[in-house]
Protein backbone atom coordinates (compact mmCIF):
# COMPACT_ATOMS: atom_id res chain seq x y z
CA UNK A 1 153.12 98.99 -128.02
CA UNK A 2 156.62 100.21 -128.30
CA UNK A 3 157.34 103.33 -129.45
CA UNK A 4 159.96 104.28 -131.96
CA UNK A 5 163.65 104.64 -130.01
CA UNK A 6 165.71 107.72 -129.82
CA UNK A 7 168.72 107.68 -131.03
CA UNK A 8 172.08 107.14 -129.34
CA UNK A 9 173.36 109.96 -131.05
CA UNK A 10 170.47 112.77 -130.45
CA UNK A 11 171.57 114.82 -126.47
CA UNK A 12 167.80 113.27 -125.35
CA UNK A 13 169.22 109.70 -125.27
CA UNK A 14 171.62 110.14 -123.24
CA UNK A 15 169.23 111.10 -120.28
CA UNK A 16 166.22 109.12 -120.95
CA UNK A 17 165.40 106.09 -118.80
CA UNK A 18 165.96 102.84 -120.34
CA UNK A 19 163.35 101.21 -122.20
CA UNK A 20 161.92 97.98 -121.48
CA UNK A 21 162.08 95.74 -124.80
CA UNK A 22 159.04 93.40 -123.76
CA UNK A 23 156.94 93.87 -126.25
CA UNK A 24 159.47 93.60 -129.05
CA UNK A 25 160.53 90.41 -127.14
CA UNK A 26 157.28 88.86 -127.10
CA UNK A 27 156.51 88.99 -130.93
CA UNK A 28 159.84 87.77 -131.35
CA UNK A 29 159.02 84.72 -128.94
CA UNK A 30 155.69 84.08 -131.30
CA UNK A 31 158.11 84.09 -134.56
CA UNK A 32 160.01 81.62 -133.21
CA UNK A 33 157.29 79.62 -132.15
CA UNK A 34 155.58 79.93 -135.46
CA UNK A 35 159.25 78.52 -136.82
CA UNK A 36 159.14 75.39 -134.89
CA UNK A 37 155.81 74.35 -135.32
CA UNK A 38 156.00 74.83 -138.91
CA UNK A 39 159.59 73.27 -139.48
CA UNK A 40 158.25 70.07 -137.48
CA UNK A 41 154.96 69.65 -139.10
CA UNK A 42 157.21 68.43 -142.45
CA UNK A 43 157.19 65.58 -139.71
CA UNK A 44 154.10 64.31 -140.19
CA UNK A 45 153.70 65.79 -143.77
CA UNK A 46 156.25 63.52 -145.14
CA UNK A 47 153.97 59.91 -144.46
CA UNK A 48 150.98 61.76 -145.36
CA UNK A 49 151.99 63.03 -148.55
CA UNK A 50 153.55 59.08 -149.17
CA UNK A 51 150.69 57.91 -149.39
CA UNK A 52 148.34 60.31 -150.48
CA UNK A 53 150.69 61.21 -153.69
CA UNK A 54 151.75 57.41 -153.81
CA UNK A 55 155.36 58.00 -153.58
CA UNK A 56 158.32 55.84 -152.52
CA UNK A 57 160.25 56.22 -149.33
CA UNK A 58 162.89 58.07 -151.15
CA UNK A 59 160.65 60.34 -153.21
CA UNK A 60 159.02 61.17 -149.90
CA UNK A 61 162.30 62.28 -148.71
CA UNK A 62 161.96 65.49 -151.17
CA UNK A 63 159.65 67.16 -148.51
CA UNK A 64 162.87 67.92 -146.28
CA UNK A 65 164.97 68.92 -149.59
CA UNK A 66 162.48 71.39 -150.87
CA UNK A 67 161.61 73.23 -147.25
CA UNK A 68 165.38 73.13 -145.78
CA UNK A 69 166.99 73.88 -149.27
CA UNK A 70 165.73 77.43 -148.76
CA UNK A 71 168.53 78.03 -145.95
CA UNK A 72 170.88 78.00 -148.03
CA UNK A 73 169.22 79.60 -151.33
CA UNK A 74 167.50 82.36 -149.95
CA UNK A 75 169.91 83.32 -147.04
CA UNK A 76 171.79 85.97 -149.27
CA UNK A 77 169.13 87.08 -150.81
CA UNK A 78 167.40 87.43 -147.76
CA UNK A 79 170.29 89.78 -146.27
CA UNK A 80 169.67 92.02 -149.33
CA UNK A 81 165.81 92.34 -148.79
CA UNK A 82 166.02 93.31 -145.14
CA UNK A 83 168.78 95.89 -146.38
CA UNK A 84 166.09 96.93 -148.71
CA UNK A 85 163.49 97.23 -146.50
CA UNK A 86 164.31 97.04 -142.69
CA UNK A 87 163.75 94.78 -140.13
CA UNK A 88 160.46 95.06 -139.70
CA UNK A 89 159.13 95.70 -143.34
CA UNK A 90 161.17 92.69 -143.72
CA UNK A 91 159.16 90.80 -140.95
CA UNK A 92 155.96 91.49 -142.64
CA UNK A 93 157.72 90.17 -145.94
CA UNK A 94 158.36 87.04 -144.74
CA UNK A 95 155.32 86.59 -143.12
CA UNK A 96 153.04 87.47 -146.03
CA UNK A 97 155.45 85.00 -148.32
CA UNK A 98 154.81 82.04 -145.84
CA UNK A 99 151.04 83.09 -146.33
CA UNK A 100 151.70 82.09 -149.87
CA UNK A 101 153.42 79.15 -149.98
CA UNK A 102 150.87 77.93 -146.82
CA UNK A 103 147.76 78.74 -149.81
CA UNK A 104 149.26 77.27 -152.33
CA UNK A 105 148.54 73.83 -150.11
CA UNK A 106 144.90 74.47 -151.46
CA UNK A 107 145.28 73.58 -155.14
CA UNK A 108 148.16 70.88 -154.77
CA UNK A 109 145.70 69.40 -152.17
CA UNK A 110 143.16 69.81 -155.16
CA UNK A 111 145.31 68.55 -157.69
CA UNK A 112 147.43 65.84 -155.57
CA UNK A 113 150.20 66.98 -157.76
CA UNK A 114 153.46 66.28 -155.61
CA UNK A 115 155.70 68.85 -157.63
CA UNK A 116 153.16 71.88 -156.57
CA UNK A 117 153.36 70.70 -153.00
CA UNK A 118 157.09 71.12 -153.09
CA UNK A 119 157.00 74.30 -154.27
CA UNK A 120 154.53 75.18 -151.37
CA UNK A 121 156.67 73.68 -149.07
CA UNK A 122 160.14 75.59 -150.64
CA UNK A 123 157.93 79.06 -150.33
CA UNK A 124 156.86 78.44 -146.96
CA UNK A 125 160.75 77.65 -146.33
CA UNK A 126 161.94 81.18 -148.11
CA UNK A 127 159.40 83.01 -145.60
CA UNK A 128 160.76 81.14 -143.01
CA UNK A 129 164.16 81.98 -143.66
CA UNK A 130 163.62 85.43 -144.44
CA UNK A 131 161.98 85.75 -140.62
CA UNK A 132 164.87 83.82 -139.39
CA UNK A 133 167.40 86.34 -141.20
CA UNK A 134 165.46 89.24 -139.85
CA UNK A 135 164.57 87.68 -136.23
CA UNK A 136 168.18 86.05 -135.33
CA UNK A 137 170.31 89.13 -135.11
CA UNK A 138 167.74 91.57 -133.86
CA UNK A 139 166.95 89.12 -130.44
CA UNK A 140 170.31 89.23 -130.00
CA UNK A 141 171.09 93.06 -129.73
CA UNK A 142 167.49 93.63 -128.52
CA UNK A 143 168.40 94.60 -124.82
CA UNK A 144 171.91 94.92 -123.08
CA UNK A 145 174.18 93.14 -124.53
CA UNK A 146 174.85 90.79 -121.86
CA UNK A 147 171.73 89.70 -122.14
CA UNK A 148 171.68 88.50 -125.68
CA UNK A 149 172.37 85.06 -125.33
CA UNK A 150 169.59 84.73 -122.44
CA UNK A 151 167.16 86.22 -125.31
CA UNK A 152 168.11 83.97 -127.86
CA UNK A 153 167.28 81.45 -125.58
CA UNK A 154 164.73 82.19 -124.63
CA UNK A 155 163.48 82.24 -128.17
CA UNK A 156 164.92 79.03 -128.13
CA UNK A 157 162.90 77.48 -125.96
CA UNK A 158 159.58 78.81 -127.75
CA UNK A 159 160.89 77.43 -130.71
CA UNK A 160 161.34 74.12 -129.26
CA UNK A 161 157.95 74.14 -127.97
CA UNK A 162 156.48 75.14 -130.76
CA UNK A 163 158.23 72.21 -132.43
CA UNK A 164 157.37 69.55 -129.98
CA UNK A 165 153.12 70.71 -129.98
CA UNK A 166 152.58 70.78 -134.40
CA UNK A 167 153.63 66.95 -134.95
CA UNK A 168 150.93 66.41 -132.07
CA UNK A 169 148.37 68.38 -133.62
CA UNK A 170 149.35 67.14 -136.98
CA UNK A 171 149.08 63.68 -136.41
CA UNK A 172 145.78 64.23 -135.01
CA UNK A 173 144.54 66.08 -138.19
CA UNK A 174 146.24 63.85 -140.97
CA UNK A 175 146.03 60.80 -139.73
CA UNK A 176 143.48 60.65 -136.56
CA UNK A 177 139.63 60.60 -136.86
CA UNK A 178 137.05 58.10 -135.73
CA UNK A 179 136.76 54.44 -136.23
CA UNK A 180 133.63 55.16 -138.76
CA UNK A 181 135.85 57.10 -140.47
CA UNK A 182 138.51 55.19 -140.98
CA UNK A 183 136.61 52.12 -142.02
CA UNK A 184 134.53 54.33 -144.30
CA UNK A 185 138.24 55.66 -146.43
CA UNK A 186 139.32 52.15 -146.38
CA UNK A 187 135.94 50.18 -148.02
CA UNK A 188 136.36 53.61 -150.97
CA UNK A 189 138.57 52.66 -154.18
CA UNK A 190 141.93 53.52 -154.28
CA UNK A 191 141.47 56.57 -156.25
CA UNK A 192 138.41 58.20 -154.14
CA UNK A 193 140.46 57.61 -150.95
CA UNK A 194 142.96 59.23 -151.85
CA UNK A 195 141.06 62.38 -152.88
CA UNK A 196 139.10 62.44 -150.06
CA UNK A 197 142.15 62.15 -147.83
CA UNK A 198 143.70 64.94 -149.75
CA UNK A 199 141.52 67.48 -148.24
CA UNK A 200 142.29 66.91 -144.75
CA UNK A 201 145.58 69.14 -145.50
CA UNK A 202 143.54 71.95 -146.15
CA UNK A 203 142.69 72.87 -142.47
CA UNK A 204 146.29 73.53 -141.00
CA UNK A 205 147.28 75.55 -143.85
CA UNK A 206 144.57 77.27 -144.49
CA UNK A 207 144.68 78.26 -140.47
CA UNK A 208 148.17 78.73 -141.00
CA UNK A 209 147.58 81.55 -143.74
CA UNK A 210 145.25 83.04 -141.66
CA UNK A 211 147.19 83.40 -138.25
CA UNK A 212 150.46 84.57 -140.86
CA UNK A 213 148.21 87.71 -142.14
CA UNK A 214 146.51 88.68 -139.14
CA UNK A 215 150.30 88.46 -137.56
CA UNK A 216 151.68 89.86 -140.85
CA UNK A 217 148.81 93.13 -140.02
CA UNK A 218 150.07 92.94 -136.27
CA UNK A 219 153.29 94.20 -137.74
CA UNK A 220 152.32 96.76 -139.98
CA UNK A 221 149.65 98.49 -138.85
CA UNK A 222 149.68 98.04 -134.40
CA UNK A 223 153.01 98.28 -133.64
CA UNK A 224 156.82 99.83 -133.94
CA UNK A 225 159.48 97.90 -133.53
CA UNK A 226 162.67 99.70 -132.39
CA UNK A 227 164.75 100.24 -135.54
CA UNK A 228 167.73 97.84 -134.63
CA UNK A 229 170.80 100.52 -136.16
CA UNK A 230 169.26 102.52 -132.85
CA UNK A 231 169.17 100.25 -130.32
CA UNK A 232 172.27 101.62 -127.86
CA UNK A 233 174.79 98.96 -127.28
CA UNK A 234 177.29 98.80 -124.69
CA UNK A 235 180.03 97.83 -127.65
CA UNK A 236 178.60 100.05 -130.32
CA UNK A 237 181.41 102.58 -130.02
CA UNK A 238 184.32 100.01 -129.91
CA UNK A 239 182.67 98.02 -132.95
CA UNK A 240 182.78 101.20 -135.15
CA UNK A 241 186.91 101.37 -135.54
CA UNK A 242 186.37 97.77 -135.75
CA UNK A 243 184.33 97.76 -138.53
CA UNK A 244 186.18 100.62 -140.64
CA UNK A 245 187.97 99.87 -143.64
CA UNK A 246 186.10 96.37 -143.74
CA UNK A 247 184.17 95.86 -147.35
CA UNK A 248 182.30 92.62 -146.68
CA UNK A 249 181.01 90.50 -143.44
CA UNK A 250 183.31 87.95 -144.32
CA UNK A 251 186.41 90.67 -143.48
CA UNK A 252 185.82 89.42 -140.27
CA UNK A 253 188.13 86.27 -138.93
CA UNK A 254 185.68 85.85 -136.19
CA UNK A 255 182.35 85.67 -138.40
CA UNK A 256 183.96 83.11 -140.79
CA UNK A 257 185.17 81.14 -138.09
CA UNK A 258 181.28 81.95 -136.71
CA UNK A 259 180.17 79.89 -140.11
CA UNK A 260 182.09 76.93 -139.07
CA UNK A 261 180.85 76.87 -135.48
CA UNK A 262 177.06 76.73 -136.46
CA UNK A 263 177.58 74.74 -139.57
CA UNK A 264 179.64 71.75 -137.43
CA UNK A 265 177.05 72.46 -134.45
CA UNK A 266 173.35 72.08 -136.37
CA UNK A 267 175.46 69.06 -138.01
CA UNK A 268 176.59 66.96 -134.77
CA UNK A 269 172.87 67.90 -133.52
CA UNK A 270 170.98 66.59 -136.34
CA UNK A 271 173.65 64.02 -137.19
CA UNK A 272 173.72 62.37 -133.25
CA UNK A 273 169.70 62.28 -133.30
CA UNK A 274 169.61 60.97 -136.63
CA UNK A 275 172.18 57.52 -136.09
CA UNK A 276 171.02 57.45 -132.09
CA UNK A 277 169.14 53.99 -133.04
CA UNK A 278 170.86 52.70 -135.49
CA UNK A 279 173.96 53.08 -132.79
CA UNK A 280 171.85 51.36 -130.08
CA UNK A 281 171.42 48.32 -132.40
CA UNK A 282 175.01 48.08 -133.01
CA UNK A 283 175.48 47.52 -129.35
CA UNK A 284 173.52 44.70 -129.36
CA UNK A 285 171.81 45.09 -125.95
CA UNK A 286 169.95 42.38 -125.17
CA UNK A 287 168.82 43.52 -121.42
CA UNK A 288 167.98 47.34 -120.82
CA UNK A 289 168.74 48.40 -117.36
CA UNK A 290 165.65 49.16 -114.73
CA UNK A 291 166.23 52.95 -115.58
CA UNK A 292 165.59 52.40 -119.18
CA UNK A 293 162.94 49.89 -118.93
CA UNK A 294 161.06 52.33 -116.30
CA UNK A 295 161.45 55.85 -118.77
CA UNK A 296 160.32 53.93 -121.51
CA UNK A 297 157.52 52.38 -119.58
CA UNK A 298 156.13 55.41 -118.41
CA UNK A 299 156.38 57.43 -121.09
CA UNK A 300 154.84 54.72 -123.37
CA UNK A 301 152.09 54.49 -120.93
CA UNK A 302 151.48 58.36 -121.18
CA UNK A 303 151.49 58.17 -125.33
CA UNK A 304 148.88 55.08 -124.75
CA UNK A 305 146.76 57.48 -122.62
CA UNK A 306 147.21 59.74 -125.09
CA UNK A 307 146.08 57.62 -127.97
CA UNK A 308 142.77 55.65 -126.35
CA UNK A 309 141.51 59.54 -125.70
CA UNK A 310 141.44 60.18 -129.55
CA UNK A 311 139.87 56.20 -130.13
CA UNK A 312 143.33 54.98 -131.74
CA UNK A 313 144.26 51.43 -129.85
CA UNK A 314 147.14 51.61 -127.56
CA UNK A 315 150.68 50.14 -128.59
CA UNK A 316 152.38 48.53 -125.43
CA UNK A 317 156.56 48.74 -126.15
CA UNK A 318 158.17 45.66 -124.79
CA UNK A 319 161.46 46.48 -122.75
CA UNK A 320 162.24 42.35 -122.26
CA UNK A 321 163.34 42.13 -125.63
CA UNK A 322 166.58 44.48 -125.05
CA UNK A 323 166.82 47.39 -127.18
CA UNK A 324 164.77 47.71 -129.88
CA UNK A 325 163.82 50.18 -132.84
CA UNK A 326 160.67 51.30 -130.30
CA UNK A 327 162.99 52.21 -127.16
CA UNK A 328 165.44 53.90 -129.68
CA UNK A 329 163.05 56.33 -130.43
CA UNK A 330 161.82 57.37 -126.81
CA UNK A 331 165.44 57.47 -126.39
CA UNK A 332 165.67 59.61 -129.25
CA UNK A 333 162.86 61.75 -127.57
CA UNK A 334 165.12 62.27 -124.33
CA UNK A 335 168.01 63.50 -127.01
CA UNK A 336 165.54 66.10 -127.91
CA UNK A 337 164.18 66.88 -124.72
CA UNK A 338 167.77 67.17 -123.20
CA UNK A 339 168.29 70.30 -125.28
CA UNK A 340 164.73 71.73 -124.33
CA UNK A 341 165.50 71.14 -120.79
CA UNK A 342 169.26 72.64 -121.24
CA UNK A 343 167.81 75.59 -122.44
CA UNK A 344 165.39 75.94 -119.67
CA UNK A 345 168.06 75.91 -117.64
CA UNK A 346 170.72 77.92 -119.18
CA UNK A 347 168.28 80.84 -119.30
CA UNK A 348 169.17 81.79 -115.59
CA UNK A 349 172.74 80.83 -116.10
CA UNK A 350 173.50 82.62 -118.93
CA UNK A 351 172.43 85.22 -117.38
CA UNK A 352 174.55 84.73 -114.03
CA UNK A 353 177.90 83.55 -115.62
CA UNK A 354 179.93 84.89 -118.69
CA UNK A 355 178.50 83.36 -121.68
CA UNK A 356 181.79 82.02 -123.18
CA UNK A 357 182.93 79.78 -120.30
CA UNK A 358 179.50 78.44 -120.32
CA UNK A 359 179.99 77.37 -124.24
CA UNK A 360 183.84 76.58 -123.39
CA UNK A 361 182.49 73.84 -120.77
CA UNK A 362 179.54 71.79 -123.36
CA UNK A 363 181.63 71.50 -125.90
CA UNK A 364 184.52 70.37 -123.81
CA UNK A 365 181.77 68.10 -122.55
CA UNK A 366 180.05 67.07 -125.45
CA UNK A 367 183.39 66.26 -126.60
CA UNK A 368 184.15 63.98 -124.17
CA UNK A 369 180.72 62.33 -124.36
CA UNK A 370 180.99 61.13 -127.57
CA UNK A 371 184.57 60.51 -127.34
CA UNK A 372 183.95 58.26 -124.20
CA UNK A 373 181.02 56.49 -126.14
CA UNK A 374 182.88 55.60 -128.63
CA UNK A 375 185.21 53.59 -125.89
CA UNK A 376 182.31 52.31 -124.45
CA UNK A 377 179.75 49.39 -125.05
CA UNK A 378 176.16 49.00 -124.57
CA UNK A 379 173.57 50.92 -122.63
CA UNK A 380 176.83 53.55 -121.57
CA UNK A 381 177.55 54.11 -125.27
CA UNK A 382 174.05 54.77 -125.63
CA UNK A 383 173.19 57.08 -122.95
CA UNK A 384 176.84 59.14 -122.99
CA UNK A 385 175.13 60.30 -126.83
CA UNK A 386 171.61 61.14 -125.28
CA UNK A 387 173.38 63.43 -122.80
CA UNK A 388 174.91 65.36 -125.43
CA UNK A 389 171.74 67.20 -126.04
CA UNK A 390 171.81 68.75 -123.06
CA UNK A 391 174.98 70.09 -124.07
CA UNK A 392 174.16 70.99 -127.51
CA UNK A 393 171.03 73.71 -125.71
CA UNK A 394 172.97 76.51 -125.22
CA UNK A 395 175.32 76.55 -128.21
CA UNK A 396 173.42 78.70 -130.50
CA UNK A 397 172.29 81.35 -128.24
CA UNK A 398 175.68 81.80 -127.57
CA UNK A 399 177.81 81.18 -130.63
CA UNK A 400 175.36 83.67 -133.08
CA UNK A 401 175.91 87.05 -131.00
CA UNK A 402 179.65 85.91 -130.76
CA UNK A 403 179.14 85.80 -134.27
CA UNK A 404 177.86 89.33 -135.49
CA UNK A 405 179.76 91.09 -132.14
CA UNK A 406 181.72 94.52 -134.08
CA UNK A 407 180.00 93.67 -137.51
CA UNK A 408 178.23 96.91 -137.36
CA UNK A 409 176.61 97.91 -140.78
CA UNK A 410 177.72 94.04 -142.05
CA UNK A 411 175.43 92.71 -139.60
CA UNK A 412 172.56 91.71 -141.79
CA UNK A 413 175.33 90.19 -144.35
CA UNK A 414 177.04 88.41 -141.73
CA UNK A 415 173.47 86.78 -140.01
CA UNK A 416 172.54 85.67 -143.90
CA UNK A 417 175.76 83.68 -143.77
CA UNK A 418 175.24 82.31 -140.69
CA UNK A 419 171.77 81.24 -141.35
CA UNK A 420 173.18 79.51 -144.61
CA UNK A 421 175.55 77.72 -142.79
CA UNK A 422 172.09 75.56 -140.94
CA UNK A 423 173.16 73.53 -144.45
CA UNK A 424 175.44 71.94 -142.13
CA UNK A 425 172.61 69.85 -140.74
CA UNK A 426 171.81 67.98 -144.45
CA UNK A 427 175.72 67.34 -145.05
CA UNK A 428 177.11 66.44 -141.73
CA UNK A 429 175.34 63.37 -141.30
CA UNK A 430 175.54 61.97 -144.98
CA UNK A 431 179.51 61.90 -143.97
CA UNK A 432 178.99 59.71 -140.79
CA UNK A 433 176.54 57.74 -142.88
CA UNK A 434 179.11 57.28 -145.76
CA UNK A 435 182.36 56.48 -143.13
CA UNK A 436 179.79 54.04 -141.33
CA UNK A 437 179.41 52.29 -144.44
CA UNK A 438 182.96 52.74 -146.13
CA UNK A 439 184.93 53.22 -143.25
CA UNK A 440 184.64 51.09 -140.41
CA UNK A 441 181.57 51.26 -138.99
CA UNK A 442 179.70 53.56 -136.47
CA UNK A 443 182.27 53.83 -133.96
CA UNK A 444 184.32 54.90 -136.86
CA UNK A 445 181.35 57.42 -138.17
CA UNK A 446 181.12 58.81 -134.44
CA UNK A 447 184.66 60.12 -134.78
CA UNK A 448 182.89 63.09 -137.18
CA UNK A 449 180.48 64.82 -134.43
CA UNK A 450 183.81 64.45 -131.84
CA UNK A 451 185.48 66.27 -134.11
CA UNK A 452 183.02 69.07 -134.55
CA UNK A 453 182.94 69.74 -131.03
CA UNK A 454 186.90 70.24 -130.91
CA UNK A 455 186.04 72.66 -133.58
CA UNK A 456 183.39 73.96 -131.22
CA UNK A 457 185.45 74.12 -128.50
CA UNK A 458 188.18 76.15 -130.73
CA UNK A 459 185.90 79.15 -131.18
CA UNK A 460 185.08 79.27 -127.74
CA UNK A 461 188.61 79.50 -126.58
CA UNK A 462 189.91 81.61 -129.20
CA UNK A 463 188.11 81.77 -132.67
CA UNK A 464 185.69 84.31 -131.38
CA UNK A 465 187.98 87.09 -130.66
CA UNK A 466 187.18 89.98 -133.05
CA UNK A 467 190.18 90.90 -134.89
């Protein structure tokens, strides 16, 4: 693996080849794979621990709370560890502390004790977060600069994959088995079902433990990352004056404005894909056009493949009955799949083009998306918000090395903030929720992720200039 770097400073670097970053780039790739699958699993968690722990739909909510509350707790904290410690002793950290909180799925699996699963869950989260603190920043300066937001996106991509594959494999393992099987839980009392069911949790965290240590030894023992303080950079010299006379990350106009941008951006992302159906049913579609009626028909008839392979019985979606609850959520899956596609794409583009026009044009087109929903009416409304997740792909590979550009020895502080501003995604949509209730409905409550991306489309024009 890599060797340690030389430093800018020392008369060697300045005549040595450069260095190719692949194998730094590649565990970084597996991180953020490892962040998506274990973010989405809470996916399927949430029903199984419902019923298993025999909670309401509201106490069941507390599976998000407990694993995303962690942003915004442990994002300082995790600033001052990796200060502590460095990047990669900070890697390992995090790693070994989402072993933990993965183990402690054992005995709350034993004990079908709710509370100690949400502890699990909020440990796994601070690991997470502490890799995310560590991982963000150092993709980003990993390489020429120019290249940073590629990186990042490329990161991106794993992480949506990642993401896409654990509610798969989850599903199977929580809720799939044979027909035997099934029938044999259901003719068991209450009681023993449920503690027989309990165990099935057991296998994907106690696999998760073990992949975390043997990646956790990866990075201790195999390989040397290049410390990230060494790594030359094309605006290293012009971020030192930059940076003098500066006492905190938050000295810097263009990192606080940086807060804003990915606190308004994880919010109109999470906040479009969370009201997309409820939006459709306000239109009150009662035909779907061919288009529709043909995605949803073949990609229904691909999930019914799907599901007679693993004995479940197939569940035909019927597109005569206009829009419905079932063709809001594969439209929900296009949302989603929009931004994994976008940053396919962007990859090669953000690599050709300078990276700020590229952000200038999404917002100015998400935007006008949502503001030309808004004036629209049925399946146009509908589809103008699905597109905007193609635009949302590229926005935080680009806005986070905007971001921490000049922060120089604040850069650890200023990614901490910036990964405490992903709170953005549990308040932003409460507000469209409360103005689609109190204030007019959700043409009204649409206003809110328009809004964000004028705010978006402020920092590209001017808010990221470092002053």
């Amino acid at each position: 693996m890599s060797t340690a770097p030389l430093s800018a400073a020392t008369p060697a670097a300045t005549t040595a080849p450069a260095r190719s970053y692949a194998g730094p780039m590649v565990l970084m790739t597996t991180l953020f794979f490892l962040f998506g699958a274990v973010t989405n699993f809470n996916d399927v968690l949430m029903p199984y621990l419902k019923d298993v722990c025999q909670l309401t739909d509201f106490q069941s909510t507390a599976v998000q709370s407990a694993f995303f509350g962690a942003y915004f707790l442990m994002s300082l904290p995790a600033g001052w560890v990796l200060k502590k410690l460095g990047y990669q002793r900070g890697i390992v950290m995090g790693l070994l502390v989402m072993a933990g909180g993965a183990l402690l799925f054992i005995p709350a699996a034993d004990s079908r004790a709710f509370g100690l699963f949400l502890t699990a869950l909020s440990v796994l989260g601070a690991g997470i977060t502490l890799l995310q603190v560590a991982a963000n920043p150092y993709v980003s300066v990993l390489g020429a600069p120019r290249g940073a937001a590629a990186r990042v996106s490329i990161v991106g991509v794993a992480n949506n994959f990642g993401g896409a594959l654990s509610p798969l494999v989850g599903g199977l393992v929580l809720f799939g088995g044979s027909v035997a099987l099934k029938a044999r839980l259901a003719a068991l009392p209450l009681a023993a079902r449920l503690a027989e069911e309990s165990q099935l949790v057991k296998g994907p965290y106690l696999g998760l433990a073990a992949f975390l240590g043997v990646l956790a030894a990866v990075f201790f023992f195999l390989v040397k990352l290049p410390d990230i303080e060494s790594i030359p950079e094309e605006t290293s010299a012009a971020a030192r004056p930059v940076a003098a006379g500066r006492t905190s990350a938050l000295g810097f106009p263009h990192l606080v404005l940086g807060i804003g941008a990915i606190f308004v951006y994880v919010g109109v992302e999470v906040g479009l894909g969370s009201f997309l159906i409820r939006y459709g049913e306000s239109q009150g579609i009662q035909q779907l056009s061919a288009f529709t009626q043909s995605l949803v028909q073949g990609l229904n008839v691909a999930t019914n493949y799907a599901l007679v392979l693993f004995g479940q019985e197939p569940s035909p979606i019927d597109t005569t009955a206009g829009f419905t609850k079932a063709v809001g959520a594969v439209l929900v899956s296009s949302y989603w799949f929009g931004s994994l596609v976008g940053r396919l794409v962007g990859i090669p583009l953000l690599l050709r083009f300078h990276n700020r026009a590229l952000l200038v044009a999404v917002c100015a087109a998400g935007a006008a998306l949502v503001g030309a929903s808004v004036l629209s009416t049925g399946e146009t409304a509908l589809w103008l918000v699905v597109l905007c997740g193609l635009m949302n792909s590229i926005m935080w590979p680009v806005i986070f090395p905007l971001a921490i550009t000049g922060l120089g020895p604040f850069t650890k502080q200023g990614s901490s903030y910036l990964i405490m501003a992903i709170v953005g995604g549990a308040l932003i949509p409460p507000l469209m929720g409360w103005l689609a209730t109190h204030g007019g409905g959700l043409r009204v409550a649409f206003v809110v992720p328009a809004l964000c991306y004028l705010y978006l489309l402020f920092y590209a024009l001017s808010g990221y200039r470092v002053r």
